[in-house]
PDB file of N, CA and C in Angstrom:
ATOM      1  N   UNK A   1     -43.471 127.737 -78.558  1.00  0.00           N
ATOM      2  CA  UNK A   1     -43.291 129.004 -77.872  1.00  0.00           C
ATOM      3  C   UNK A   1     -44.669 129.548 -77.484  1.00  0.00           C
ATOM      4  N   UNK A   2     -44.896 130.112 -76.349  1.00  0.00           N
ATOM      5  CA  UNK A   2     -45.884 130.969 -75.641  1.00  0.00           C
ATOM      6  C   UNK A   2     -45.974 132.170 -76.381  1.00  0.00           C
ATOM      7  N   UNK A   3     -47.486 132.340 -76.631  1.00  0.00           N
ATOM      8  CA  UNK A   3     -48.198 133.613 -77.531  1.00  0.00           C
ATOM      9  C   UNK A   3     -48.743 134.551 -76.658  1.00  0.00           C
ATOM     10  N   UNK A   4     -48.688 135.435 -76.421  1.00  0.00           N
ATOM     11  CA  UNK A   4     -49.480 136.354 -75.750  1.00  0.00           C
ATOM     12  C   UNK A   4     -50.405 137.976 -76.454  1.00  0.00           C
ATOM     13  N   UNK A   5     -51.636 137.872 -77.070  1.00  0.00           N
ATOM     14  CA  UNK A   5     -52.023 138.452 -77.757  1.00  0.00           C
ATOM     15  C   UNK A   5     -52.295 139.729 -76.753  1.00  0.00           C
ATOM     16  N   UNK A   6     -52.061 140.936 -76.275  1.00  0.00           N
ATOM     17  CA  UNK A   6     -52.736 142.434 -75.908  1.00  0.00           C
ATOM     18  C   UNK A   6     -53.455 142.813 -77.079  1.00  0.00           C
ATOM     19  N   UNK A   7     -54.071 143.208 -75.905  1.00  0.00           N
ATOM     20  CA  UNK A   7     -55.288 145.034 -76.679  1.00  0.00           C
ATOM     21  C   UNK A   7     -55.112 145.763 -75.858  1.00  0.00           C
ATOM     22  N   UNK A   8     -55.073 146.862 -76.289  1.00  0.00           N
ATOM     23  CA  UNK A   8     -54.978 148.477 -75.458  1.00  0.00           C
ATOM     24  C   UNK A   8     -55.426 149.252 -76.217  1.00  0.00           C
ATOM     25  N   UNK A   9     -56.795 149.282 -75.262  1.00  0.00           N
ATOM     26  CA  UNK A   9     -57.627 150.384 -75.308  1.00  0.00           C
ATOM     27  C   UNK A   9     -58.056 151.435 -74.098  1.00  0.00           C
ATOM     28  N   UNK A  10     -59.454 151.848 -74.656  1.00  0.00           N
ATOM     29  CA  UNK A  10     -59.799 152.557 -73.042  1.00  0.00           C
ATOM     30  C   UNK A  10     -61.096 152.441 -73.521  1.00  0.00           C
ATOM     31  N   UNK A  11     -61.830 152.709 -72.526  1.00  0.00           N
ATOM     32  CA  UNK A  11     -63.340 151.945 -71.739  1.00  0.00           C
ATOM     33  C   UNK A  11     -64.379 153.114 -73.054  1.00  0.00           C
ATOM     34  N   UNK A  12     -65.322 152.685 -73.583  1.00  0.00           N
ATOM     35  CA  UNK A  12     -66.103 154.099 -74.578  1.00  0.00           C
ATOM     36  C   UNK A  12     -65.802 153.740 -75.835  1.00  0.00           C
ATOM     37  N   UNK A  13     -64.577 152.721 -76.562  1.00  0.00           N
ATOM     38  CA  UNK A  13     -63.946 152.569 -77.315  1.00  0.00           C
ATOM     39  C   UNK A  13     -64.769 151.859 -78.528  1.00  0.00           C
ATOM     40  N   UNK A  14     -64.823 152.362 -79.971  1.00  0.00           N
ATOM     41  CA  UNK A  14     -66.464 151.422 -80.360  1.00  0.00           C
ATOM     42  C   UNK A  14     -65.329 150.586 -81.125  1.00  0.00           C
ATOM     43  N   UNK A  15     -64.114 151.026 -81.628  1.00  0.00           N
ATOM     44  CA  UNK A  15     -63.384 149.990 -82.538  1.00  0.00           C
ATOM     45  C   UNK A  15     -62.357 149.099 -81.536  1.00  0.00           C
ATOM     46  N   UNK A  16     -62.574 149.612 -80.328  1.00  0.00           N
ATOM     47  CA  UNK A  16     -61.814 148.290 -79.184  1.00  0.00           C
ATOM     48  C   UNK A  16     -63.031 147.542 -79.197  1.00  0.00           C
ATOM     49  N   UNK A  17     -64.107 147.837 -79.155  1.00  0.00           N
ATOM     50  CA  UNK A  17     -65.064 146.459 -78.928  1.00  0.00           C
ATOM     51  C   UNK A  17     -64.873 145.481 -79.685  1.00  0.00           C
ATOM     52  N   UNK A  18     -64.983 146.278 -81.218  1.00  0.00           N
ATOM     53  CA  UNK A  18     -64.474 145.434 -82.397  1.00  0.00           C
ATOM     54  C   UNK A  18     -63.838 144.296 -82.792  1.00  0.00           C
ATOM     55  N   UNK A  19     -62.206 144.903 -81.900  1.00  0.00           N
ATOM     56  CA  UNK A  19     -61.012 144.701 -81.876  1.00  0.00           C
ATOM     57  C   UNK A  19     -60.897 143.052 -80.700  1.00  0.00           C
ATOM     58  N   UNK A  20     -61.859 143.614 -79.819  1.00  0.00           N
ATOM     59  CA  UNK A  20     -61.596 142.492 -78.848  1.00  0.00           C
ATOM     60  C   UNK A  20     -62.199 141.196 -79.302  1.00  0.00           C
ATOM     61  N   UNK A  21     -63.302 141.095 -79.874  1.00  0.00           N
ATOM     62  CA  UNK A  21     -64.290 140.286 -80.261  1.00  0.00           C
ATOM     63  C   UNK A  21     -63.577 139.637 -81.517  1.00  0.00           C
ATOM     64  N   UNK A  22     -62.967 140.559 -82.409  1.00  0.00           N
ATOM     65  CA  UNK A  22     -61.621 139.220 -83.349  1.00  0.00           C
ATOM     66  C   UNK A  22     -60.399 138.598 -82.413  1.00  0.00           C
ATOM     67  N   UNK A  23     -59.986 139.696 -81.435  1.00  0.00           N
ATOM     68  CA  UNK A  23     -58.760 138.871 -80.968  1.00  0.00           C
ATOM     69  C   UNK A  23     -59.334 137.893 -79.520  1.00  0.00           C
ATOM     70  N   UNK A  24     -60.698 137.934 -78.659  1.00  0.00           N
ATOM     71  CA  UNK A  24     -61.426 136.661 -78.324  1.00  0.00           C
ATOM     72  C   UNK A  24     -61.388 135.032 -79.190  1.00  0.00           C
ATOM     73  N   UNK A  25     -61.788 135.658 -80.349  1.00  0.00           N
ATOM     74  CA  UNK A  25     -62.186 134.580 -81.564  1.00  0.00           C
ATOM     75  C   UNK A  25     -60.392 133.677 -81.904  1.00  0.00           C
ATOM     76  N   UNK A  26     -60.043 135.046 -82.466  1.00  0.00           N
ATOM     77  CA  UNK A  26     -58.532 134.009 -82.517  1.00  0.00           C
ATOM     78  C   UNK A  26     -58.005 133.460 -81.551  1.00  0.00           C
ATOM     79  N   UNK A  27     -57.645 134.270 -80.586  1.00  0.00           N
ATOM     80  CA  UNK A  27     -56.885 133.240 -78.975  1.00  0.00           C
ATOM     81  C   UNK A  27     -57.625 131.718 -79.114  1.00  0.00           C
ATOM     82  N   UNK A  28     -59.232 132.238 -78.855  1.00  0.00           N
ATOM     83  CA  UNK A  28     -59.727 131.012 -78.408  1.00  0.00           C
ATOM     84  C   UNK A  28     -59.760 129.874 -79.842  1.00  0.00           C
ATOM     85  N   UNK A  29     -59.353 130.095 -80.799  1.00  0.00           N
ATOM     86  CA  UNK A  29     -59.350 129.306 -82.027  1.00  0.00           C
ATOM     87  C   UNK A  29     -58.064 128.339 -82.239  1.00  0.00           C
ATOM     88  N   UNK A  30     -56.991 129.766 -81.515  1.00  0.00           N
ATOM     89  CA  UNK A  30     -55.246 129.064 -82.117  1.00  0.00           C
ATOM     90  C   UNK A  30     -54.933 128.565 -80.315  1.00  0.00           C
ATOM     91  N   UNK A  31     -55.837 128.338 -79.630  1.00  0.00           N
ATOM     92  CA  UNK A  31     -55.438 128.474 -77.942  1.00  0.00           C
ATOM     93  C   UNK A  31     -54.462 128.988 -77.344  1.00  0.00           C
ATOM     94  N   UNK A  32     -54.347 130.817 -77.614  1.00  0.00           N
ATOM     95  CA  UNK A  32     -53.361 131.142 -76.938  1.00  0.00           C
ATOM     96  C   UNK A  32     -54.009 131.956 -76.033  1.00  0.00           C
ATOM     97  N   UNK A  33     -52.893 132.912 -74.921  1.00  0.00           N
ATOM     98  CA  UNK A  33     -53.452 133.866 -74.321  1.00  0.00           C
ATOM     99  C   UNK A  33     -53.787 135.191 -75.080  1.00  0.00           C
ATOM    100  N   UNK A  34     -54.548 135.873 -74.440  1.00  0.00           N
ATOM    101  CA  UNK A  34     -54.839 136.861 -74.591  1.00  0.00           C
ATOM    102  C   UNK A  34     -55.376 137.733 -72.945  1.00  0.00           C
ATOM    103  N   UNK A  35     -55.061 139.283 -73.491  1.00  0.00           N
ATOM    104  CA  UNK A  35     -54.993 140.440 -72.038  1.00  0.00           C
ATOM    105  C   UNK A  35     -55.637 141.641 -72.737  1.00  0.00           C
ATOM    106  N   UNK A  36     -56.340 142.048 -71.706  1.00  0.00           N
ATOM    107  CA  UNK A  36     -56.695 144.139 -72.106  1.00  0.00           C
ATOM    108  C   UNK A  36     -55.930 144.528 -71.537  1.00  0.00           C
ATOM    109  N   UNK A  37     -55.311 145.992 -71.730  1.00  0.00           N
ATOM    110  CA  UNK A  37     -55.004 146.925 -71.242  1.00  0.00           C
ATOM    111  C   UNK A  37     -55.656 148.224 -70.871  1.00  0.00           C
ATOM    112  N   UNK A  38     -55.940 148.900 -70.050  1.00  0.00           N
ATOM    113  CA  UNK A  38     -56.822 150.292 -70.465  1.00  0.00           C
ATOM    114  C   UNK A  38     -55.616 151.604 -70.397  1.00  0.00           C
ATOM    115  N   UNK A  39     -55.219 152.219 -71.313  1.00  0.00           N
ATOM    116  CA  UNK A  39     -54.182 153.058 -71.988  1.00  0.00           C
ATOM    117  C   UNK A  39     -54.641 154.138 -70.360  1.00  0.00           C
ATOM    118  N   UNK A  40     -55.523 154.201 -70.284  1.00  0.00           N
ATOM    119  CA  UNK A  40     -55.964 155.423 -69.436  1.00  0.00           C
ATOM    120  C   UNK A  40     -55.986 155.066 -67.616  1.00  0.00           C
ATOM    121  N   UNK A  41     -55.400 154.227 -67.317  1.00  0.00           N
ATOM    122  CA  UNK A  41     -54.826 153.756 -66.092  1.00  0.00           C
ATOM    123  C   UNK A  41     -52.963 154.338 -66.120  1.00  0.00           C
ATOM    124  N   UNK A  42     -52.318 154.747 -67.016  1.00  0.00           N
ATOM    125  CA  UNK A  42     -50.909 154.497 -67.594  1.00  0.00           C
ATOM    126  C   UNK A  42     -50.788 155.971 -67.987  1.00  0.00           C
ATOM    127  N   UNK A  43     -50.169 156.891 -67.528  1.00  0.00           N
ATOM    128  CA  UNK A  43     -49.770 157.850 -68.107  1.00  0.00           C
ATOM    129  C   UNK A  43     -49.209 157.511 -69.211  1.00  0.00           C
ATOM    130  N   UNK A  44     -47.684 157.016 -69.458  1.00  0.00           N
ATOM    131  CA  UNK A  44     -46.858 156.168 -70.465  1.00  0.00           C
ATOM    132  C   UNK A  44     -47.948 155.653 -71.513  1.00  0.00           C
ATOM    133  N   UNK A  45     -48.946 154.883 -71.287  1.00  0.00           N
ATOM    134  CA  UNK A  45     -49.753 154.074 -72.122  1.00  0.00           C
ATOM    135  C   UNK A  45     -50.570 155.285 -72.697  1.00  0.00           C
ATOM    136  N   UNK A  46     -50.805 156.325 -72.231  1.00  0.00           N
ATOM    137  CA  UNK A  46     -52.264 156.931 -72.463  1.00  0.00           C
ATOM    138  C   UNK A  46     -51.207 158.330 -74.117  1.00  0.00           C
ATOM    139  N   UNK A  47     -49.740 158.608 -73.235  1.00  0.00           N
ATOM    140  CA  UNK A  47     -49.436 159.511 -74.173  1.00  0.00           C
ATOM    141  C   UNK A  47     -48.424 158.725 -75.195  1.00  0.00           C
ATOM    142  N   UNK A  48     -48.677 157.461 -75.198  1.00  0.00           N
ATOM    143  CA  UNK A  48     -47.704 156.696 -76.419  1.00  0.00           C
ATOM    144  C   UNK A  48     -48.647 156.169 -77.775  1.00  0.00           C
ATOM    145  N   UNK A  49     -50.351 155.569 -77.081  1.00  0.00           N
ATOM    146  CA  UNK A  49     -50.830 155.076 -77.807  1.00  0.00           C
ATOM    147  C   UNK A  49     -52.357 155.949 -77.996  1.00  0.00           C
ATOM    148  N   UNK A  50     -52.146 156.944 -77.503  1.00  0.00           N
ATOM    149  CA  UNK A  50     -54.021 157.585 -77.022  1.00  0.00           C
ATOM    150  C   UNK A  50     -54.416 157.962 -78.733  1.00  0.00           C
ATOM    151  N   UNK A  51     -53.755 158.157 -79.951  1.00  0.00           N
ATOM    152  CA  UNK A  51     -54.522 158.743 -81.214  1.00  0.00           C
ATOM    153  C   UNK A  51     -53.997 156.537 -82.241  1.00  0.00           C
ATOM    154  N   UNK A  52     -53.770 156.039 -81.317  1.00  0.00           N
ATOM    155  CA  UNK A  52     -53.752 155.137 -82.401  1.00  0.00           C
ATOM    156  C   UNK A  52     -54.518 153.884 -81.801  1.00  0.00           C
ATOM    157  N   UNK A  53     -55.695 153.909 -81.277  1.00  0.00           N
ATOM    158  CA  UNK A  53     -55.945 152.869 -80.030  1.00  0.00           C
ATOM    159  C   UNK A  53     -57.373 151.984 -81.277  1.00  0.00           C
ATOM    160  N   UNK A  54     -57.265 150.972 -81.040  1.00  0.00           N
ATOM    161  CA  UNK A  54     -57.301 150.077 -80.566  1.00  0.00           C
ATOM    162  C   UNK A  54     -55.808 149.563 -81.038  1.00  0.00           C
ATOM    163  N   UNK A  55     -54.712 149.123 -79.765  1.00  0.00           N
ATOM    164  CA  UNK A  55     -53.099 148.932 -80.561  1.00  0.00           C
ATOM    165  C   UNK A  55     -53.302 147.181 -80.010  1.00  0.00           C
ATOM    166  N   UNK A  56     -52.635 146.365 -81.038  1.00  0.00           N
ATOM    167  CA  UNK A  56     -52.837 145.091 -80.977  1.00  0.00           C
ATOM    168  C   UNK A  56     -51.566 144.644 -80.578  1.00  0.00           C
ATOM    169  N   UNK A  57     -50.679 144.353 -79.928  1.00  0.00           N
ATOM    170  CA  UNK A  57     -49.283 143.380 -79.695  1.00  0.00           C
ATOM    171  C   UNK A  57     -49.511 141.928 -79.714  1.00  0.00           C
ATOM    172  N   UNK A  58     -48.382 141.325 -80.323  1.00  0.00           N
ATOM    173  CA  UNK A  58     -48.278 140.197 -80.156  1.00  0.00           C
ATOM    174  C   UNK A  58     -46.869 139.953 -79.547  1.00  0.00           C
ATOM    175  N   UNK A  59     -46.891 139.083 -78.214  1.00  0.00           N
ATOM    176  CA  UNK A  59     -45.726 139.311 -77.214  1.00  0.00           C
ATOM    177  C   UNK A  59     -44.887 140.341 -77.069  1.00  0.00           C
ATOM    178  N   UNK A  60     -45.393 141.543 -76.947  1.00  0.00           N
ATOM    179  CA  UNK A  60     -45.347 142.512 -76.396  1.00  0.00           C
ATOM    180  C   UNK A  60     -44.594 143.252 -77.312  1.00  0.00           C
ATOM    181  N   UNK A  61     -44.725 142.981 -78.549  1.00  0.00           N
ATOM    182  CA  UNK A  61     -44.517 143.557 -79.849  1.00  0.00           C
ATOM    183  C   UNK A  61     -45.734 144.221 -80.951  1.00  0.00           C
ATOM    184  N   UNK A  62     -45.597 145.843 -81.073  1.00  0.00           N
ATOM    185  CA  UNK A  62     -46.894 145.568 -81.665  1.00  0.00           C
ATOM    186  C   UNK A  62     -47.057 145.489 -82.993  1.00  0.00           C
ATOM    187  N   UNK A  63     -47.927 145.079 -83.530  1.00  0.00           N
ATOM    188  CA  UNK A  63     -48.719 144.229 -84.329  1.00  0.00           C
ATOM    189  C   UNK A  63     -49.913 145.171 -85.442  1.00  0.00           C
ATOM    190  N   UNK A  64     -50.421 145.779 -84.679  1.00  0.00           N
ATOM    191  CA  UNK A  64     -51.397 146.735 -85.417  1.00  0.00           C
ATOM    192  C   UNK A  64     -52.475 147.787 -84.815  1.00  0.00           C
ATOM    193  N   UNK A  65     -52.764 148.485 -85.070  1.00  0.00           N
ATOM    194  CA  UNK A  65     -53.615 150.032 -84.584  1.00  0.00           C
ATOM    195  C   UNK A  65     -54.695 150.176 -85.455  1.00  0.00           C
ATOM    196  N   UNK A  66     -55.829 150.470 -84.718  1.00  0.00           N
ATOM    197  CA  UNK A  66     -56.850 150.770 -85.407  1.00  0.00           C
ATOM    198  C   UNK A  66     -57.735 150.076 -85.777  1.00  0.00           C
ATOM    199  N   UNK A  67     -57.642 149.069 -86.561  1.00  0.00           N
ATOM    200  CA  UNK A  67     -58.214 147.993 -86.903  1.00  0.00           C
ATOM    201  C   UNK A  67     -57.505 146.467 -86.914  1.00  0.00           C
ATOM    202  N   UNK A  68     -58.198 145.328 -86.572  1.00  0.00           N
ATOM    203  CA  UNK A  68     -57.588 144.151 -86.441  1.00  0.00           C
ATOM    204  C   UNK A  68     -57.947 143.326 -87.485  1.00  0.00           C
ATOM    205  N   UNK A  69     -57.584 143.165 -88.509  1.00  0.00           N
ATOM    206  CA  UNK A  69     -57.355 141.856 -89.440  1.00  0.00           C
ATOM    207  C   UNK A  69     -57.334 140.739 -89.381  1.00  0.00           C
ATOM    208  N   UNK A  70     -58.609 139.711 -88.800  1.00  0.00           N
ATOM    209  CA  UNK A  70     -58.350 138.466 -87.913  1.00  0.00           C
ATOM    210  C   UNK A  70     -57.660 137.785 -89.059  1.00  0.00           C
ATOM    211  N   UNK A  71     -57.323 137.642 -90.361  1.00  0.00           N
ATOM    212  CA  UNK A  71     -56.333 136.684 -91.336  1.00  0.00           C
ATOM    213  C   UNK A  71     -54.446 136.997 -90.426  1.00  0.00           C
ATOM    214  N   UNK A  72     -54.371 138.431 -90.731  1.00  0.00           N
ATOM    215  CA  UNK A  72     -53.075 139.177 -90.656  1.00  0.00           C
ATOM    216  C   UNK A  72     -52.722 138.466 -89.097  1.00  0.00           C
ATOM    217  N   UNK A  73     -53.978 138.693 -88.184  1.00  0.00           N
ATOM    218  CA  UNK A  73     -53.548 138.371 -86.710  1.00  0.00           C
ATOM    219  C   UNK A  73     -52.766 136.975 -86.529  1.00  0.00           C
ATOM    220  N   UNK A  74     -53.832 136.019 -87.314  1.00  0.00           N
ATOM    221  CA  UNK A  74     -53.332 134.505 -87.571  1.00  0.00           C
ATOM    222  C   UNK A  74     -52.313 134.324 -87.896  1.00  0.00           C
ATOM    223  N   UNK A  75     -51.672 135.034 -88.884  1.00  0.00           N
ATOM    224  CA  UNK A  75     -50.453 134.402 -89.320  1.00  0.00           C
ATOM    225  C   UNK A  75     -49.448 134.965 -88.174  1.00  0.00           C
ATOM    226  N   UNK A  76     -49.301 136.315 -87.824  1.00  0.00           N
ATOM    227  CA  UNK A  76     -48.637 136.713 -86.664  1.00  0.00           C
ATOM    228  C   UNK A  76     -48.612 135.871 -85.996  1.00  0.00           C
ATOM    229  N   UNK A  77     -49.703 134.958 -84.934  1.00  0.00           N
ATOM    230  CA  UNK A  77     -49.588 134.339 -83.966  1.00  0.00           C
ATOM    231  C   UNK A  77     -48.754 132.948 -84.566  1.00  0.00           C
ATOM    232  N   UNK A  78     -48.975 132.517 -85.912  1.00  0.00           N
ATOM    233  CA  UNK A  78     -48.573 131.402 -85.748  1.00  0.00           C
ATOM    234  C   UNK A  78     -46.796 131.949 -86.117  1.00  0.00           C
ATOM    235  N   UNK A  79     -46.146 132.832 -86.751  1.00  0.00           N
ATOM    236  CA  UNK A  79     -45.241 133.223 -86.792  1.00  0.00           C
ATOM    237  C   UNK A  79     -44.308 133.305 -85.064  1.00  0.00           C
ATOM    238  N   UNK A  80     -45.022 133.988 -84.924  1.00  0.00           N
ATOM    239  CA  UNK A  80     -44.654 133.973 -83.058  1.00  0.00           C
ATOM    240  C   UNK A  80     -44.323 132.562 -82.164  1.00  0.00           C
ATOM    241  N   UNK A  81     -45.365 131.867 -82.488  1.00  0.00           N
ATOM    242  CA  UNK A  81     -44.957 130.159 -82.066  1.00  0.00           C
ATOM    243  C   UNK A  81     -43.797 130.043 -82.419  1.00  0.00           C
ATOM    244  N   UNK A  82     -43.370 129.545 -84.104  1.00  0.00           N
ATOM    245  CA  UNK A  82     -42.067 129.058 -84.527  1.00  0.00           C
ATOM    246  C   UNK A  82     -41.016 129.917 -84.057  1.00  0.00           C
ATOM    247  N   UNK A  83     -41.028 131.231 -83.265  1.00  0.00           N
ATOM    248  CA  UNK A  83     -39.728 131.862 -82.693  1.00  0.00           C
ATOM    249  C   UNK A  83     -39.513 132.953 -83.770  1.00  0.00           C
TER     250      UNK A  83
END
């Protein structure tokens, strides 16, 4: 099955930098995709996720806020493969 890792953040963000630089590392480790979002292009995006951002989904399920756990992320993604 196809993985698709998001981040949604917005641009200024010091724990999206964070955030991106573990979920870079994993995609490119477990070879899946990965996407940004910027919450602040999105009305919807900006008043669903604006006090919990950096928000992590995995196939368009989310996954985690705030901080990214590259162990926790791993097992998600490989959970996500098997369906």
């Amino acid at each position: 099955m196809s993985v698709t890792i998001t981040l949604l953040g917005k641009p200024g963000c010091h724990l999206c930098d964070d955030a991106r630089e573990v979920i870079a590392r994993v995609a490119a480790d477990l070879g899946v995709a990965w996407e940004e979002r910027d919450i602040t292009r999105s009305e919807e995006l900006t008043r669903r996720y604006w006090e919990q951002i950096p928000v992590t989904l995995v196939n368009g399920v989310q996954h985690d806020f705030w901080r990214v756990d590259e162990e926790r992320l791993r097992r998600a993604v490989a959970a996500a493969r098997k369906g």
